[in-house]
C-alpha atoms as a PDB file:
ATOM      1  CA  UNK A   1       0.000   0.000   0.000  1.00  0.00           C
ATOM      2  CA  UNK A   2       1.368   3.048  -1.160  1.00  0.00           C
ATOM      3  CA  UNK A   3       2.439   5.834   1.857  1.00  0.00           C
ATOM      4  CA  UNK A   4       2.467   9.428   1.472  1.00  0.00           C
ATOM      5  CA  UNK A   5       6.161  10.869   2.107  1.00  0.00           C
ATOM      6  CA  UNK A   6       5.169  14.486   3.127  1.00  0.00           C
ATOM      7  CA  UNK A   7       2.611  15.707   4.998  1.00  0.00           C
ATOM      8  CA  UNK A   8       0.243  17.632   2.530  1.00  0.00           C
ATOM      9  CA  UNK A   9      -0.793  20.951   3.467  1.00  0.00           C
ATOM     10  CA  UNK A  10      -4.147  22.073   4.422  1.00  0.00           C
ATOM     11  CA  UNK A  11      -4.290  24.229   1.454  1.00  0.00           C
ATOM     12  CA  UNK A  12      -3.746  21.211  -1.074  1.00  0.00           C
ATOM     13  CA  UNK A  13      -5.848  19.169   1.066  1.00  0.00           C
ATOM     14  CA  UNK A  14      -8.805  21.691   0.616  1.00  0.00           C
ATOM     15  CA  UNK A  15      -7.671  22.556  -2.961  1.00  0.00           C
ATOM     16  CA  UNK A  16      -8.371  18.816  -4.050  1.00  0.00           C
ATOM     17  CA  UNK A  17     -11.251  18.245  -2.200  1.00  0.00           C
ATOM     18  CA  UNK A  18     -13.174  21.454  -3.448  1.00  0.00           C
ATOM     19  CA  UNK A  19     -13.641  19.311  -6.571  1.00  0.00           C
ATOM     20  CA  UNK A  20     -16.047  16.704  -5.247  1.00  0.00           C
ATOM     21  CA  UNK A  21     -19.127  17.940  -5.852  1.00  0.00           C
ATOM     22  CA  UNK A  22     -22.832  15.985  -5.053  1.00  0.00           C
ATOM     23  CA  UNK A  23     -24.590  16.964  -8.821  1.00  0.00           C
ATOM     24  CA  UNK A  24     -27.942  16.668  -8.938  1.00  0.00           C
ATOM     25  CA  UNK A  25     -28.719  13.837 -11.910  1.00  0.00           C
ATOM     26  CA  UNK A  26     -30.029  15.230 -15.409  1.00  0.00           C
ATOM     27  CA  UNK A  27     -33.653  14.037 -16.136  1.00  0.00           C
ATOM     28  CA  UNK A  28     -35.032  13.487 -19.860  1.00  0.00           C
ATOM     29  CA  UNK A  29     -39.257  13.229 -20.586  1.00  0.00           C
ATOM     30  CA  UNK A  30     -40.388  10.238 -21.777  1.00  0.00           C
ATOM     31  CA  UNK A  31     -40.609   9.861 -25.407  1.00  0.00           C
ATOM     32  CA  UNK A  32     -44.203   7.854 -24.822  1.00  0.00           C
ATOM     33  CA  UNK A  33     -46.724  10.908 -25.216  1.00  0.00           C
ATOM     34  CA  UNK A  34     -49.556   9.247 -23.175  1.00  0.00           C
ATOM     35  CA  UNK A  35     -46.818   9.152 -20.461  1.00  0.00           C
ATOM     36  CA  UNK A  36     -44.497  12.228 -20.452  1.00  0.00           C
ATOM     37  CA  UNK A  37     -42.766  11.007 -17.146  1.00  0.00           C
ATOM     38  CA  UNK A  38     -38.808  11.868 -16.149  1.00  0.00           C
ATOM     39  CA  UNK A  39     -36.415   9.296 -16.139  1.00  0.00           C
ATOM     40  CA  UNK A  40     -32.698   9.188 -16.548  1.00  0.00           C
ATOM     41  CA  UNK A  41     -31.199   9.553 -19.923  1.00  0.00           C
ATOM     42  CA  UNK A  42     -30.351   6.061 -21.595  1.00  0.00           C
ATOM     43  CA  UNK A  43     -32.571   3.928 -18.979  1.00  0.00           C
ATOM     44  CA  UNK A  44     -36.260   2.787 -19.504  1.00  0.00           C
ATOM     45  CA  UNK A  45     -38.931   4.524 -18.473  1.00  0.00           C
ATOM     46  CA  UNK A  46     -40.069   3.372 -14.630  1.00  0.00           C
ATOM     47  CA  UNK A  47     -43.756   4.470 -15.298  1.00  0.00           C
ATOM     48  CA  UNK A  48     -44.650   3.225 -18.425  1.00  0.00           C
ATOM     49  CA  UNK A  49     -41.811   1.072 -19.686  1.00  0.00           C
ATOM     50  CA  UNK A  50     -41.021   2.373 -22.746  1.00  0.00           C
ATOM     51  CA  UNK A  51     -37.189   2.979 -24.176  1.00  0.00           C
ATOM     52  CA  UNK A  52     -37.036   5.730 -26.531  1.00  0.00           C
ATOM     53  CA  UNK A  53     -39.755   5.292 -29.418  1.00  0.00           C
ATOM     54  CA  UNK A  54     -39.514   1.277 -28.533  1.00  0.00           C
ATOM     55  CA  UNK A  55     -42.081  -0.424 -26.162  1.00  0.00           C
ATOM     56  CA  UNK A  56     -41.589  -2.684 -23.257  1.00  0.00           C
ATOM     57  CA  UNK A  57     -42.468  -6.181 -24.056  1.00  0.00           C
ATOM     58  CA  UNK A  58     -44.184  -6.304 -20.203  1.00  0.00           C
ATOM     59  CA  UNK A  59     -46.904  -4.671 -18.827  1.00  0.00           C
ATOM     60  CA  UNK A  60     -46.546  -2.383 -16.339  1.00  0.00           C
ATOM     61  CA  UNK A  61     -49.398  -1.525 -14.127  1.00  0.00           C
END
C-alpha cells in the first residue's frame, strides 16, 4: 500500500477536495406521449416502460 512521504498541506488538502461535488442527476421526458414522465437519460422509463420510441415487451401496471 502506497504511503504518502510528506505531509500535505491544508491548502492542497482543501484545494483537491473542493472538486467533489454531489450533482444533482439530469432528467429526460419520456418519449411515450400518453406518459411524459422523467427518467434518466439512456434507462427505460419506470412508469410506463417504454425505451425511446420502442415499447416494453411487459406490462406495467
Amino acid at each position: 500500500m502506497a504511503v504518502p512521504k510528506r505531509k500535505m498541506s491544508r491548502s492542497n488538502t482543501r484545494h483537491r477536495r473542493s472538486q467533489w461535488k454531489a450533482v444533482a442527476p439530469s432528467l429526460v421526458t419520456c418519449a411515450n406521449p400518453a406518459c411524459n414522465g422523467k427518467h434518466l437519460p439512456h434507462r427505460a422509463c419506470p412508469t410506463c416502460g417504454q425505451y425511446g420510441s420502442r415499447a416494453d415487451r411487459r406490462q406495467v401496471l
